[in-house]
N, C-alpha and C. Protein backbone atom coordinates (compact mmCIF):
# COMPACT_ATOMS: atom_id res chain seq x y z
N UNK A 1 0.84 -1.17 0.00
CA UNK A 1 0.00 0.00 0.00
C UNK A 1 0.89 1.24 0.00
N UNK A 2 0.58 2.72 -0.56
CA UNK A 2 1.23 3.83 -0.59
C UNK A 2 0.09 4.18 -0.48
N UNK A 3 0.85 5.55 0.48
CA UNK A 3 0.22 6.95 0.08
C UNK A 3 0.90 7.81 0.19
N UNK A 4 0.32 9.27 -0.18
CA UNK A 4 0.78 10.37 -0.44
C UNK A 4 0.25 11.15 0.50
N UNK A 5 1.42 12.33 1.62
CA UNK A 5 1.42 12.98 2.76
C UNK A 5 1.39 14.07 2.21
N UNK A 6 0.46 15.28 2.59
CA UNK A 6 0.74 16.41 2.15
C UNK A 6 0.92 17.46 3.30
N UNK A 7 1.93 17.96 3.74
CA UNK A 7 2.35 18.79 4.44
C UNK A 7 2.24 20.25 4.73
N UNK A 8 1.74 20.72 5.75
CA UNK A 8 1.97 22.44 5.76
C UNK A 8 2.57 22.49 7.29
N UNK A 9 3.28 23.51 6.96
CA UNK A 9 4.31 24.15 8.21
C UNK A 9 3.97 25.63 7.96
N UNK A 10 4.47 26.00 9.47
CA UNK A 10 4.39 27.41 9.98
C UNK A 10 5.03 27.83 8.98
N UNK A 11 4.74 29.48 8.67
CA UNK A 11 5.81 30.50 7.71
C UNK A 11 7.18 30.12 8.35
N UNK A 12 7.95 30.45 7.75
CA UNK A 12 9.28 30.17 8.03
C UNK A 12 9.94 29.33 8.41
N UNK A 13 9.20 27.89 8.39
CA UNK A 13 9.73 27.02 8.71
C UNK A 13 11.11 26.07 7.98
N UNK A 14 11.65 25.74 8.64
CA UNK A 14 12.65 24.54 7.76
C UNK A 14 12.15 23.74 6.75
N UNK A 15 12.95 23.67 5.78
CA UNK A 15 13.14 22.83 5.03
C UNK A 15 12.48 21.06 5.55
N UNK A 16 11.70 20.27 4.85
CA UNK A 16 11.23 19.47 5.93
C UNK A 16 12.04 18.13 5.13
N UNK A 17 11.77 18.38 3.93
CA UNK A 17 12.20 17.21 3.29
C UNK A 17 13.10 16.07 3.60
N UNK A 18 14.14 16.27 3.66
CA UNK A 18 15.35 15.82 4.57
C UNK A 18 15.19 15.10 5.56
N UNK A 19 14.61 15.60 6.60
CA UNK A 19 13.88 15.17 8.09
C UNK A 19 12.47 14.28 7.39
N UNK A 20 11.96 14.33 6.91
CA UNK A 20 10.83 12.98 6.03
C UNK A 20 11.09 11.84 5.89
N UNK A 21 12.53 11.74 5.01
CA UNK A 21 13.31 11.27 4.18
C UNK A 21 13.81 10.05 5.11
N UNK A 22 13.93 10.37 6.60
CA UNK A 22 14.59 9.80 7.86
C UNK A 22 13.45 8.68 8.48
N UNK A 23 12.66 8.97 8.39
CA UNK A 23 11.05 8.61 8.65
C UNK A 23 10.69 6.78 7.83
N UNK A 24 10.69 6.22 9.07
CA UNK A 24 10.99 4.50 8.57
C UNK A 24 9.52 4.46 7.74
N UNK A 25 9.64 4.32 6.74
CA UNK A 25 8.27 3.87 5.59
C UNK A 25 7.91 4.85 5.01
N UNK A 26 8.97 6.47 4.93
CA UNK A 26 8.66 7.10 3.96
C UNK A 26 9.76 6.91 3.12
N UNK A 27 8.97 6.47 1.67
CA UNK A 27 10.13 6.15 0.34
C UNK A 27 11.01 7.89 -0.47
N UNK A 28 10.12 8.48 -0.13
CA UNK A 28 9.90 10.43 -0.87
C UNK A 28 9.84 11.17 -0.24
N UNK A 29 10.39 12.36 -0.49
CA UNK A 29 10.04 13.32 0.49
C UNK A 29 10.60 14.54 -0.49
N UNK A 30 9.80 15.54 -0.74
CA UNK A 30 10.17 16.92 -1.47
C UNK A 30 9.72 17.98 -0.77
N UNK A 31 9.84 18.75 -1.02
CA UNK A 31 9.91 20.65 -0.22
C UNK A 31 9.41 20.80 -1.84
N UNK A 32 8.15 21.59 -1.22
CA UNK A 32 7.16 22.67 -2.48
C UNK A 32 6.96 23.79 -1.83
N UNK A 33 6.24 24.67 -2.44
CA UNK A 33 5.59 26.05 -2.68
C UNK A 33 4.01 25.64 -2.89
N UNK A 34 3.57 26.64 -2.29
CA UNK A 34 2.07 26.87 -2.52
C UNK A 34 1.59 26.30 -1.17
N UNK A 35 0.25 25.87 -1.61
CA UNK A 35 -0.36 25.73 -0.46
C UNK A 35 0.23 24.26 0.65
N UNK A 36 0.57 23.47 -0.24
CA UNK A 36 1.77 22.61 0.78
C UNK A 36 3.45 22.83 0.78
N UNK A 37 3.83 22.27 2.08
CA UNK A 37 5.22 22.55 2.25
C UNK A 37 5.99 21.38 1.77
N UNK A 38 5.73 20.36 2.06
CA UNK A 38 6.02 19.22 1.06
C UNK A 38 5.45 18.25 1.35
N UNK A 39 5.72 16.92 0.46
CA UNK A 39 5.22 16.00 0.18
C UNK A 39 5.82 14.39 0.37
N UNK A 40 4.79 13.49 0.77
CA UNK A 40 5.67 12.47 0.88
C UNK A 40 4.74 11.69 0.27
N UNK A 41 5.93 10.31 -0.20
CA UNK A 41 5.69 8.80 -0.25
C UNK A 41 5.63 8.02 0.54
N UNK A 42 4.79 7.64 1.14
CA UNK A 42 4.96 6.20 2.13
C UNK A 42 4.48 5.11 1.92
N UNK A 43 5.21 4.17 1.90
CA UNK A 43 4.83 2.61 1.44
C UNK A 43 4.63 1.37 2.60
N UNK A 44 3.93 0.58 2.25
CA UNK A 44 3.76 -0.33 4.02
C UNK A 44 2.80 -1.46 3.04
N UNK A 45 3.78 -2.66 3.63
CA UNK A 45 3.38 -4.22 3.40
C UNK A 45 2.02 -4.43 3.90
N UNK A 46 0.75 -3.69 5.12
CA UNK A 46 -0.25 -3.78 5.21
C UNK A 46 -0.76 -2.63 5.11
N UNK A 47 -2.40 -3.25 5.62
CA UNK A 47 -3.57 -1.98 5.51
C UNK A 47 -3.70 -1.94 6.11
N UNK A 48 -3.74 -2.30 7.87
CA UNK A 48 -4.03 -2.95 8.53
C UNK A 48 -3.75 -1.37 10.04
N UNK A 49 -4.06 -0.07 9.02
CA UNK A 49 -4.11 1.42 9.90
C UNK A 49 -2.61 2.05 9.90
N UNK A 50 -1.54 1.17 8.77
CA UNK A 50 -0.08 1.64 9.18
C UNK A 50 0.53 2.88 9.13
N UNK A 51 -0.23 3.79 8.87
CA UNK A 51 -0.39 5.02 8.55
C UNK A 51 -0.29 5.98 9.79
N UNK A 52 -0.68 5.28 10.65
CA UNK A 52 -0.98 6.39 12.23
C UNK A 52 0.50 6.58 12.56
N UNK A 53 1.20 5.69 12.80
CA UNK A 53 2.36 5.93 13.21
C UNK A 53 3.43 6.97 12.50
N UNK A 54 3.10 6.54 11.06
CA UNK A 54 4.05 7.78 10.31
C UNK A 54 3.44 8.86 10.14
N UNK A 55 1.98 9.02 10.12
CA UNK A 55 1.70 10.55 10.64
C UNK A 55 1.96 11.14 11.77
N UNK A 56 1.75 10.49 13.09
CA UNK A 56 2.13 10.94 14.68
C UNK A 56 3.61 11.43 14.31
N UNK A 57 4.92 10.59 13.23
CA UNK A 57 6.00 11.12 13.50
C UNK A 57 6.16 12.65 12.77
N UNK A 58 5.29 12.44 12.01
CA UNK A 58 5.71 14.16 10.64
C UNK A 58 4.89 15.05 12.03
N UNK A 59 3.43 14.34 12.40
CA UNK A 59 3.43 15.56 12.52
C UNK A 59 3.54 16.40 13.95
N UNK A 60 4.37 15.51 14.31
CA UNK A 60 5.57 15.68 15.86
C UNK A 60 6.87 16.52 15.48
N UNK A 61 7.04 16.78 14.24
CA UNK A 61 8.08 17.57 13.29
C UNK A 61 8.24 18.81 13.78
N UNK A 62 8.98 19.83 14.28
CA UNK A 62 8.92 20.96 14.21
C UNK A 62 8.59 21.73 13.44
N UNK A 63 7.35 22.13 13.38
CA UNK A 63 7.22 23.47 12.67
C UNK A 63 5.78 22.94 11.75
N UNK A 64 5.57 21.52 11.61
CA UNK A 64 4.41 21.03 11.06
C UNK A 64 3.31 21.41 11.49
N UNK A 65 2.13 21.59 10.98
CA UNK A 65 0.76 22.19 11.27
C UNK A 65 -0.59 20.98 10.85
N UNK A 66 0.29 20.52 9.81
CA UNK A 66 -1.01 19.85 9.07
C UNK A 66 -0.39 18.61 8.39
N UNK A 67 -1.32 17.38 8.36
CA UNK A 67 -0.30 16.39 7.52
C UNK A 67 -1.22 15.62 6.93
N UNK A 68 -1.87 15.75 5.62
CA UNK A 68 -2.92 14.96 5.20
C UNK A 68 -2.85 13.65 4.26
N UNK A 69 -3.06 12.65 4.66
CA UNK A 69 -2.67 11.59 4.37
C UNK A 69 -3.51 11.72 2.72
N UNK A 70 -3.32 10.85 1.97
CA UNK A 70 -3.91 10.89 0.28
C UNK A 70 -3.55 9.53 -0.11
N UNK A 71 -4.41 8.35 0.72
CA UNK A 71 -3.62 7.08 -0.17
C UNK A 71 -4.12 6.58 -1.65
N UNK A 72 -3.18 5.93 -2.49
CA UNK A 72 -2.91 5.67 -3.50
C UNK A 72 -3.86 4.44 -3.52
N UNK A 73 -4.78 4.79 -4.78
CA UNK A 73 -5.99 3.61 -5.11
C UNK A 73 -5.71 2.92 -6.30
N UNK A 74 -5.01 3.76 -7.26
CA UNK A 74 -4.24 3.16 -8.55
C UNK A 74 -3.29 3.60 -9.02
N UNK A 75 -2.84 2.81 -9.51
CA UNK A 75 -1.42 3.45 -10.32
C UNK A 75 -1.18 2.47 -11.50
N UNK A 76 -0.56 3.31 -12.35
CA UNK A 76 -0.32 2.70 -13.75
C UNK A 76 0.58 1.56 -13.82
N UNK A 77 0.51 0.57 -14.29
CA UNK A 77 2.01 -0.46 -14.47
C UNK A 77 3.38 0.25 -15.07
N UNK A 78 4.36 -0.11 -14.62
CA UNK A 78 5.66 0.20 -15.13
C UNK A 78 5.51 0.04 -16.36
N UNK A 79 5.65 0.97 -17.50
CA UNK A 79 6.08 0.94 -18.83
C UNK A 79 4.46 1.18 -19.54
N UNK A 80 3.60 1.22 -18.84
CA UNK A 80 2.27 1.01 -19.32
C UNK A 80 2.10 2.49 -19.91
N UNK A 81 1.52 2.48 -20.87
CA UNK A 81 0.87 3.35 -22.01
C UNK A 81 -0.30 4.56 -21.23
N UNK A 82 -0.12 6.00 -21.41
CA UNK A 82 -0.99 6.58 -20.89
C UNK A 82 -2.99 6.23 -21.47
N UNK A 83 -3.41 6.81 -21.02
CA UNK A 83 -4.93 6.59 -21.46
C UNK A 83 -5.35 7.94 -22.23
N UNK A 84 -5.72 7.93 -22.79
CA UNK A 84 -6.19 9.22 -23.74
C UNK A 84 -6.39 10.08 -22.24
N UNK A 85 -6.95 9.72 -21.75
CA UNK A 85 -7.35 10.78 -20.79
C UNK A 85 -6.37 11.76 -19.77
N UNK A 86 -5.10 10.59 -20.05
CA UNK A 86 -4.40 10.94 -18.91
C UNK A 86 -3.30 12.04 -20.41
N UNK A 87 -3.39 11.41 -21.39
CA UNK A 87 -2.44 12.65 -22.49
C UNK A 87 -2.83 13.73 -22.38
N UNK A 88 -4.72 13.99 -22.37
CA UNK A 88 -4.95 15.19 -22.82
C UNK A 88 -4.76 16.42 -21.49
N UNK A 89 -5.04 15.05 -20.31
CA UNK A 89 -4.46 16.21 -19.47
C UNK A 89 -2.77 16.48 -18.88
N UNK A 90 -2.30 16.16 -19.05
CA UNK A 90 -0.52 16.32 -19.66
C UNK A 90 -0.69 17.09 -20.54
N UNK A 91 -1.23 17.43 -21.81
CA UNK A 91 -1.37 18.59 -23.05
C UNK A 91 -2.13 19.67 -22.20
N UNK A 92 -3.04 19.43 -21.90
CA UNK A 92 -3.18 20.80 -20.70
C UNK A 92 -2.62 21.64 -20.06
N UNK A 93 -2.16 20.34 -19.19
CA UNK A 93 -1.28 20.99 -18.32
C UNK A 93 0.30 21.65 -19.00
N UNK A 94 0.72 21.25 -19.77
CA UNK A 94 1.49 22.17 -20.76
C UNK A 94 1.32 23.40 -21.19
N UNK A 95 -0.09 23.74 -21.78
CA UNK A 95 -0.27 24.32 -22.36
C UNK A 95 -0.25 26.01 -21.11
């Protein structure tokens, strides 16, 4: 199972990424702009709620405010072909 952590910290806070990165069952971790501060990957052999623990640690983080979990319901196969749907919005989002 994965999901995706989305992060906000106080103004001025540190860099979080790094300190994520340290975090046993997060695979990702990036520093953004906008309305989140960054973002993570976390991956875990069950479903079975494994999630509580690596949120309690982010969001025990200094300077963290918010940590919204987003788990992953599908994902494409390695090498697999986009879907029309998924091109036109990639051409969108280009544009």
């Amino acid at each position: 199972m994965k999901a995706y952590v989305l992060i906000q910290a106080e103004p001025h806070a540190r860099p979080l990424a790094r300190t994520l990165r340290a975090i046993p069952g997060i695979v990702s971790a990036t520093d953004l702009s906008g309305a989140y501060d960054a973002i993570a990957l976390a991956r875990f052999d069950s479903t079975s709620n494994p999630m509580d623990g690596v949120l309690t640690q982010i969001r025990s983080l200094p300077g963290v405010t918010h940590a919204l979990p987003a788990p992953v319901v599908a994902s494409p196969a390695p090498g697999a072909m986009p879907t029309p749907r998924e091109q036109r919005a990639v051409g969108d989002a280009a544009a």
